[in-house]
N, C-alpha and C. Protein backbone atom coordinates (compact mmCIF):
# COMPACT_ATOMS: atom_id res chain seq x y z
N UNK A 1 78.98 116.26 103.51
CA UNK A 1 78.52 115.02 102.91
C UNK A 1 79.22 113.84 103.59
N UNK A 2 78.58 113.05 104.36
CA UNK A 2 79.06 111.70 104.69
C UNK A 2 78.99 110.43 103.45
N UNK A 3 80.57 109.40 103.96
CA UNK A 3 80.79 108.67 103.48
C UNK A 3 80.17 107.57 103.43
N UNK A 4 79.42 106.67 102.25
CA UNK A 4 78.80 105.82 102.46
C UNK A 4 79.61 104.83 102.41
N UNK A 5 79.47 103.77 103.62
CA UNK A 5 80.02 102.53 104.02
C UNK A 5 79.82 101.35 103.73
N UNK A 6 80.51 100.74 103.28
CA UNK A 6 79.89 99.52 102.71
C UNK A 6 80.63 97.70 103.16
N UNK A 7 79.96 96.99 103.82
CA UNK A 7 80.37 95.71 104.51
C UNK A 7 80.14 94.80 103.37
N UNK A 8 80.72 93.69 103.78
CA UNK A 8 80.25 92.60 102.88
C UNK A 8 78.78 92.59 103.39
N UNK A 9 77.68 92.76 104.13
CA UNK A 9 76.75 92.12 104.35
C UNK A 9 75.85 93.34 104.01
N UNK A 10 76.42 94.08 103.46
CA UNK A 10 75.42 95.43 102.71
C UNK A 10 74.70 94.97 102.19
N UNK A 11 73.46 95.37 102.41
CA UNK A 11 72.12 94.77 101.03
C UNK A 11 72.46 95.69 99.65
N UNK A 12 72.74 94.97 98.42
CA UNK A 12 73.29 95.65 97.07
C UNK A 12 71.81 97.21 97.06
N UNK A 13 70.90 96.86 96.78
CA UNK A 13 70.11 97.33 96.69
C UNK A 13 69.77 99.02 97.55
N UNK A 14 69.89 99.04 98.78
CA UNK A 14 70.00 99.83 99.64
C UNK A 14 71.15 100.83 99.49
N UNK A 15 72.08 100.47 99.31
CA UNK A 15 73.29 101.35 98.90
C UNK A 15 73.18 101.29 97.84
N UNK A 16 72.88 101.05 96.94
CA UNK A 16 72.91 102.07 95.57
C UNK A 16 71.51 102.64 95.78
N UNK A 17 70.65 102.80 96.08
CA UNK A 17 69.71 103.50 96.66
C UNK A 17 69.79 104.72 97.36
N UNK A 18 70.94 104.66 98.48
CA UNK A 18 72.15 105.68 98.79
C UNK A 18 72.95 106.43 98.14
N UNK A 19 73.47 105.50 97.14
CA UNK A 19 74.24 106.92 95.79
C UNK A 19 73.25 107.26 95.61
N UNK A 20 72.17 106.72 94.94
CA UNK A 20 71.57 107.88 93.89
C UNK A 20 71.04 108.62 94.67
N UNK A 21 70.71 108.37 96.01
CA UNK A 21 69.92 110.01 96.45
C UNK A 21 70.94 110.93 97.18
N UNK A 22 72.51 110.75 97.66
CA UNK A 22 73.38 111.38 97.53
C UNK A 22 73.73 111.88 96.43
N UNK A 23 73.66 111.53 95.27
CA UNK A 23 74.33 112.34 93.62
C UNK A 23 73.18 113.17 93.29
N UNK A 24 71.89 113.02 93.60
CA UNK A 24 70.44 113.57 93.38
C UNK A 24 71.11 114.92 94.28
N UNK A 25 71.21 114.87 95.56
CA UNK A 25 71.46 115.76 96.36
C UNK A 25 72.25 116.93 96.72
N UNK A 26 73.65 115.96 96.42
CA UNK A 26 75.36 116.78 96.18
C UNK A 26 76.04 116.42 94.93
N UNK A 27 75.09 115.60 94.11
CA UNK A 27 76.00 115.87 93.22
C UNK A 27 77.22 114.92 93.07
N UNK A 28 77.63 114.53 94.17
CA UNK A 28 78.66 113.56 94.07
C UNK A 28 78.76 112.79 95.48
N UNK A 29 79.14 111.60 95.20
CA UNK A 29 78.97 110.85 96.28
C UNK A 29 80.20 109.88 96.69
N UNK A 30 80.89 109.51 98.26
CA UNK A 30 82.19 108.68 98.14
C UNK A 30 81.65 107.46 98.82
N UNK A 31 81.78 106.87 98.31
CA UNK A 31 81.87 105.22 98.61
C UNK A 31 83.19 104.32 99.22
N UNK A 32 83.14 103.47 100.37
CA UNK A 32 84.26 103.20 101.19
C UNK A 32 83.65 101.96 101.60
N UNK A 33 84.77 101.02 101.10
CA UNK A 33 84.60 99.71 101.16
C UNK A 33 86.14 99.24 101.85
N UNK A 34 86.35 98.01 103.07
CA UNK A 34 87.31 97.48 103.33
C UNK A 34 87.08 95.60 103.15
N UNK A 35 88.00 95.51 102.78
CA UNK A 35 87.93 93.81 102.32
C UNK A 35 87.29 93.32 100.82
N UNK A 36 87.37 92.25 100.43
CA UNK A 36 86.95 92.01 98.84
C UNK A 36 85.63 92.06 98.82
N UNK A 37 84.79 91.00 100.01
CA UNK A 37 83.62 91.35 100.24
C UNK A 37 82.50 92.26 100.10
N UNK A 38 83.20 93.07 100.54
CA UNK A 38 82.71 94.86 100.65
C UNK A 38 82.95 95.09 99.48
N UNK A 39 84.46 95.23 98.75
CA UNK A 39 84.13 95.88 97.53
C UNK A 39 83.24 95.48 96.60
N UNK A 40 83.23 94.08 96.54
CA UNK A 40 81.96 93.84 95.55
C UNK A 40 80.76 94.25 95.51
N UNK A 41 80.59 93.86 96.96
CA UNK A 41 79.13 95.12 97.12
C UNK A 41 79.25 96.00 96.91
N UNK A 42 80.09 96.99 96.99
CA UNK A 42 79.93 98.53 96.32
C UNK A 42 80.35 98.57 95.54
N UNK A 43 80.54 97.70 94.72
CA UNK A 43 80.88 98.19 93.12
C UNK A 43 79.58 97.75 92.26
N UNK A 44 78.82 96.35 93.14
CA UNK A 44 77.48 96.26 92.22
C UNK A 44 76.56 97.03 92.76
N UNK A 45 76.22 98.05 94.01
CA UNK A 45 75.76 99.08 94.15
C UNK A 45 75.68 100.00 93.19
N UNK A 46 76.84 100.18 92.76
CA UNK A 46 77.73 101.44 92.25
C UNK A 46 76.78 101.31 90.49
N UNK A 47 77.14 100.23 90.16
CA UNK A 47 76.34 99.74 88.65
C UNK A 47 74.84 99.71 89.02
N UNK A 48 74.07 98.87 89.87
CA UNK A 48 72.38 99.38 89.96
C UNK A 48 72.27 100.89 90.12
N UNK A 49 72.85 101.98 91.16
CA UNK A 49 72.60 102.97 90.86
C UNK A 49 72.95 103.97 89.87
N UNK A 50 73.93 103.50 88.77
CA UNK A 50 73.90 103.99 87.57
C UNK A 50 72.22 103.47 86.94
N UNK A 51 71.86 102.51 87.02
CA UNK A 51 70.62 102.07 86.35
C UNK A 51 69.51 103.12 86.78
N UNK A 52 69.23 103.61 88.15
CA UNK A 52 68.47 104.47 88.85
C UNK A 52 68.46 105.56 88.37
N UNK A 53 69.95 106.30 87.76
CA UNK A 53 69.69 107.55 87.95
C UNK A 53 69.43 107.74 86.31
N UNK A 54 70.30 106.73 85.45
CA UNK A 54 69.95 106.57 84.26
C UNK A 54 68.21 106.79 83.82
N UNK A 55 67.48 106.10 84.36
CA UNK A 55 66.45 106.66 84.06
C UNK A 55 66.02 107.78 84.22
N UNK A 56 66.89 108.49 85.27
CA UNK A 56 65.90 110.01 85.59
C UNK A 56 67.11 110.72 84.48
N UNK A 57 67.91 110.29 83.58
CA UNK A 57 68.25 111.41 82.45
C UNK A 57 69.72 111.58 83.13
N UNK A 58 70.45 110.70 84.41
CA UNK A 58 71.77 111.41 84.85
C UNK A 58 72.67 110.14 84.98
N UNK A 59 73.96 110.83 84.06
CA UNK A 59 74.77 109.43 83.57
C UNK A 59 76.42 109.98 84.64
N UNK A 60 76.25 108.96 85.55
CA UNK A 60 77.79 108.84 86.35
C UNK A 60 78.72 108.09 85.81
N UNK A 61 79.75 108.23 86.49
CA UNK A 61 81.29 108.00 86.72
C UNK A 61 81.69 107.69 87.90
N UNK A 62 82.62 106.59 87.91
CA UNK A 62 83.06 106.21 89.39
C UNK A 62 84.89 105.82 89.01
N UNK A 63 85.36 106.92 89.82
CA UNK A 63 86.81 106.72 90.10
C UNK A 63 87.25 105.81 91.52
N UNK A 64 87.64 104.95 91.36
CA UNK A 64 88.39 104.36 92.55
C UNK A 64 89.47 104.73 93.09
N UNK A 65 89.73 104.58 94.32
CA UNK A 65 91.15 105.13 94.72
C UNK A 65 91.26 104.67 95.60
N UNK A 66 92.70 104.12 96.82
CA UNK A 66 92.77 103.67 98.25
C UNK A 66 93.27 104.85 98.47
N UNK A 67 92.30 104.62 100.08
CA UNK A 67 92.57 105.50 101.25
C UNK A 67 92.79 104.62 102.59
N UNK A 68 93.93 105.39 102.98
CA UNK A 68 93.98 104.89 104.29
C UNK A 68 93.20 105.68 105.47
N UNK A 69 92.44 104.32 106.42
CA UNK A 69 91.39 104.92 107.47
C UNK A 69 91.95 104.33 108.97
N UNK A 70 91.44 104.90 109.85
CA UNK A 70 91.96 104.18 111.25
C UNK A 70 90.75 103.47 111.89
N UNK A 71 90.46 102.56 112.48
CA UNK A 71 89.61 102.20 112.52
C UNK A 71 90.16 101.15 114.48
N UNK A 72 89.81 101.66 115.17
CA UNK A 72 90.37 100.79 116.92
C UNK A 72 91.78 100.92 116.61
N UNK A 73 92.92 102.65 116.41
CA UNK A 73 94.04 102.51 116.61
C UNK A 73 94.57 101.57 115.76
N UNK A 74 94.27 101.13 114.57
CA UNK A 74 95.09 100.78 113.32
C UNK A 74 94.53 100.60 112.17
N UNK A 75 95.76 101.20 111.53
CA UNK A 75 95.85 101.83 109.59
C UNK A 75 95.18 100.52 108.78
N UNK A 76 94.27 100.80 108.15
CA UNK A 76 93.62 100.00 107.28
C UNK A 76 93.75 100.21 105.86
N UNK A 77 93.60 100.05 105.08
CA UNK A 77 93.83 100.44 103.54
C UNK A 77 92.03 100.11 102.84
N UNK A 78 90.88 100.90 102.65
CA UNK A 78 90.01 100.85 101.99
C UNK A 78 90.38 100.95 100.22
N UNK A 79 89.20 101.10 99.71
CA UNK A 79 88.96 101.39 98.27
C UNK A 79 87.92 102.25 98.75
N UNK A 80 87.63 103.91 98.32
CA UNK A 80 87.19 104.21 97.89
C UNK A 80 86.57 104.59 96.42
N UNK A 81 85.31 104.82 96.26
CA UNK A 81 84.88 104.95 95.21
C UNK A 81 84.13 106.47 94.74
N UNK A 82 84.48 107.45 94.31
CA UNK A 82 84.06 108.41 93.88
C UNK A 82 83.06 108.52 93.05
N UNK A 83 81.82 108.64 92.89
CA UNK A 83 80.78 108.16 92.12
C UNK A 83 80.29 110.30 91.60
N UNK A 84 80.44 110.36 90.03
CA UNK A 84 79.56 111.68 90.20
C UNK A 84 79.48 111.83 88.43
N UNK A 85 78.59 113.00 88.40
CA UNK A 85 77.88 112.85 86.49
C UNK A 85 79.34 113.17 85.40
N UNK A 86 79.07 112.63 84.96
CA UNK A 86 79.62 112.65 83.66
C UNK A 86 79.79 113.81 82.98
């Protein structure tokens, strides 16, 4: 399962469009955001695709956590987001 990525210039819509057919799929899905930007977008991703799957009858959970990633030879500090059912 690949990590879904998320920029400040993410369309909200599209990535949570992405969880839900990753949690549809596996069941659980990780979300990886760097900068404030980004996280906001994947955290209001994170809430429309609770709305998505909510209708099809499936109620998530999203744990946050930092991870450190390397990205051109230096340590970055993300937020990931763990998104999976309840």
């Amino acid at each position: 399962m690949d990590i879904i990525k998320v920029s400040a210039n993410s369309r909200t819509s599209a990535v949570a469009g992405a969880i839900a057919g990753v949690i549809r799929e596996h069941k659980r899905a990780e979300v990886q955001a760097i900068g404030a930007g980004a996280v906001n977008q994947a955290v209001k991703a994170w809430v429309l695709a609770t709305g998505y799957l909510k209708a099809e009858g499936l109620e998530v959970v999203c744990v946050p956590e930092f991870v450190e990633v390397q990205i051109e030879d230096k340590v970055r500090t993300a937020v990931k987001l763990v998104v999976e059912p309840r």
